[in-house]
C-alpha atoms as a PDB file:
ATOM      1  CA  UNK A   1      -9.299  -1.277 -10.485  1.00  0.00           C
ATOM      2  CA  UNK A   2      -7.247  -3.871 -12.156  1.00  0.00           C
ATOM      3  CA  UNK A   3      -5.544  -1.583 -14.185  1.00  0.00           C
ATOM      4  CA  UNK A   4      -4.511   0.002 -10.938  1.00  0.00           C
ATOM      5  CA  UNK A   5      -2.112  -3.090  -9.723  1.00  0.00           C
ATOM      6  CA  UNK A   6      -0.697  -3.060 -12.466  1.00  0.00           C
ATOM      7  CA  UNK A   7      -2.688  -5.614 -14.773  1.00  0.00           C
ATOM      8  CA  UNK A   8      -2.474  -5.059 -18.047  1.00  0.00           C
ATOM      9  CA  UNK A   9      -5.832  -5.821 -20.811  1.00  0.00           C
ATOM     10  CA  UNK A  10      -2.812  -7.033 -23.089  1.00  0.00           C
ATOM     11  CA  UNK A  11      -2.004  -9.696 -20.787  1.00  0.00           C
ATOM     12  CA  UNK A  12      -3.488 -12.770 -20.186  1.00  0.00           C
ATOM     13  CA  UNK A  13      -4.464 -13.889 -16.376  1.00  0.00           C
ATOM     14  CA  UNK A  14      -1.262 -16.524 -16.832  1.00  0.00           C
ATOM     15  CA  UNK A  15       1.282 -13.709 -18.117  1.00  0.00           C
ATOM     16  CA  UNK A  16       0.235 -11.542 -15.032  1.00  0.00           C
ATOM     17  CA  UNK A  17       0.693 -14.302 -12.483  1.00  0.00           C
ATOM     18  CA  UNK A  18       3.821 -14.848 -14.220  1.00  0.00           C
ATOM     19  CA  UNK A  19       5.189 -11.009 -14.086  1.00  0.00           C
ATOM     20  CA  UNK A  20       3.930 -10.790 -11.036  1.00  0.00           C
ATOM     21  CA  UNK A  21       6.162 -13.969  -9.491  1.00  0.00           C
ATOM     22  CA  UNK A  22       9.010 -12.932 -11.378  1.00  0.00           C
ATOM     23  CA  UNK A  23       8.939  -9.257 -10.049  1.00  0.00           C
ATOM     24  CA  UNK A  24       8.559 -10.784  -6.310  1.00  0.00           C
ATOM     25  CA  UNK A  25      11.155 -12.623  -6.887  1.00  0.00           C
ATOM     26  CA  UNK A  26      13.764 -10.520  -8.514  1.00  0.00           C
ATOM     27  CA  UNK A  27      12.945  -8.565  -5.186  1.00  0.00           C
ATOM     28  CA  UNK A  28      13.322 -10.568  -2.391  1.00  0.00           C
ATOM     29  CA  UNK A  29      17.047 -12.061  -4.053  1.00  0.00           C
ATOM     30  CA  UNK A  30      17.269  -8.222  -3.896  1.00  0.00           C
ATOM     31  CA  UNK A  31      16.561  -8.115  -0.498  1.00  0.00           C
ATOM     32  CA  UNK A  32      18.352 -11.270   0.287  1.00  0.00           C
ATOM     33  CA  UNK A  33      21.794  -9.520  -1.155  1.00  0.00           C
ATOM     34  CA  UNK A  34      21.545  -6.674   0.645  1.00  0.00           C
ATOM     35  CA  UNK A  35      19.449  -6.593   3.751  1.00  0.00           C
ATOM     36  CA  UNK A  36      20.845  -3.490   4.979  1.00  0.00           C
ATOM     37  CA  UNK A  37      18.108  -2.047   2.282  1.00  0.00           C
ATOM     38  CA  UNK A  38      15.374  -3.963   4.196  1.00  0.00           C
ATOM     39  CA  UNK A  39      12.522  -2.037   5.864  1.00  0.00           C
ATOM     40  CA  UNK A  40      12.125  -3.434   9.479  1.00  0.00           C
ATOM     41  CA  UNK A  41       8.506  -3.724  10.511  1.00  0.00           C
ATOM     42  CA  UNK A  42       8.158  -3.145  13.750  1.00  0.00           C
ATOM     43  CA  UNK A  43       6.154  -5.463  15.979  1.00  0.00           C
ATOM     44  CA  UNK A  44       4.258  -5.591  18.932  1.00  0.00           C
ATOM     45  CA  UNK A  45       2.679  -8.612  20.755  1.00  0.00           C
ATOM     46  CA  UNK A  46      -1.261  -8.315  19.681  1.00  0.00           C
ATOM     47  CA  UNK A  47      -2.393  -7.664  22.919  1.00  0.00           C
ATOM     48  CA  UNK A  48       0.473  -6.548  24.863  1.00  0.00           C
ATOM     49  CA  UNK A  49       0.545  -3.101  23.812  1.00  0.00           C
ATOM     50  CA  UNK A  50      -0.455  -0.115  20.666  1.00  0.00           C
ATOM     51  CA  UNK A  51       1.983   1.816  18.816  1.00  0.00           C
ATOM     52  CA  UNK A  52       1.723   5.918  19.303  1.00  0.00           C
ATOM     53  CA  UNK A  53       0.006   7.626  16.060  1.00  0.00           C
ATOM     54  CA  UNK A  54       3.325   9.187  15.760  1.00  0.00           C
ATOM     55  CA  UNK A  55       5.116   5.390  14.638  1.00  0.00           C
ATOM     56  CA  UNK A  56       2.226   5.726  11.771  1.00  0.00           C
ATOM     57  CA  UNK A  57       4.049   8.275   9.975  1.00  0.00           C
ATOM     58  CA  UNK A  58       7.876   7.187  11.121  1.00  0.00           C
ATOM     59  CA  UNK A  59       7.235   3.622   9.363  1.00  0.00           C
ATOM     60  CA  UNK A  60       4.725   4.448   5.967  1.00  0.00           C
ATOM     61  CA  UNK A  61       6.387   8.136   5.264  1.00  0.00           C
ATOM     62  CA  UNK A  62       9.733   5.948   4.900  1.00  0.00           C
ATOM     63  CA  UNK A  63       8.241   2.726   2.710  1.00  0.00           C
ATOM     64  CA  UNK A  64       5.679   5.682   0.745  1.00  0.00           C
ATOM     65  CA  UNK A  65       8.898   8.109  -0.167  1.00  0.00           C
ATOM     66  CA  UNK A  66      10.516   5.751  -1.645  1.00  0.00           C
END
């Protein structure tokens, strides 16, 4: 399973955390210099309302194509 988010046995638990940070962060000053490349997630009030099944595959088909 761990192999499967991306740890790697020649890494130590420190070098992960520390890939790991830096790849989050190289991403969100990404996202911060161009925000027109932002996913919106679309929200609801919990409580107030439910999304139709068909928002489902409008917002994951997008995020899972890319």
């Amino acid at each position: 399973m761990l192999e499967r988010l991306g740890w790697r046995r020649t890494e130590s638990y420190e070098q992960t955390r520390a890939r790991l940070i830096a790849e989050t962060s190289a991403y969100l000053t990404e996202c911060l210099q161009h925000p027109e490349l932002i996913t919106r997630i679309p929200m609801i009030e919990a409580g107030r309302g439910r999304f139709p099944p068909s928002m489902t595959h409008a917002f994951w088909d997008t995020l899972l194509e890319d």
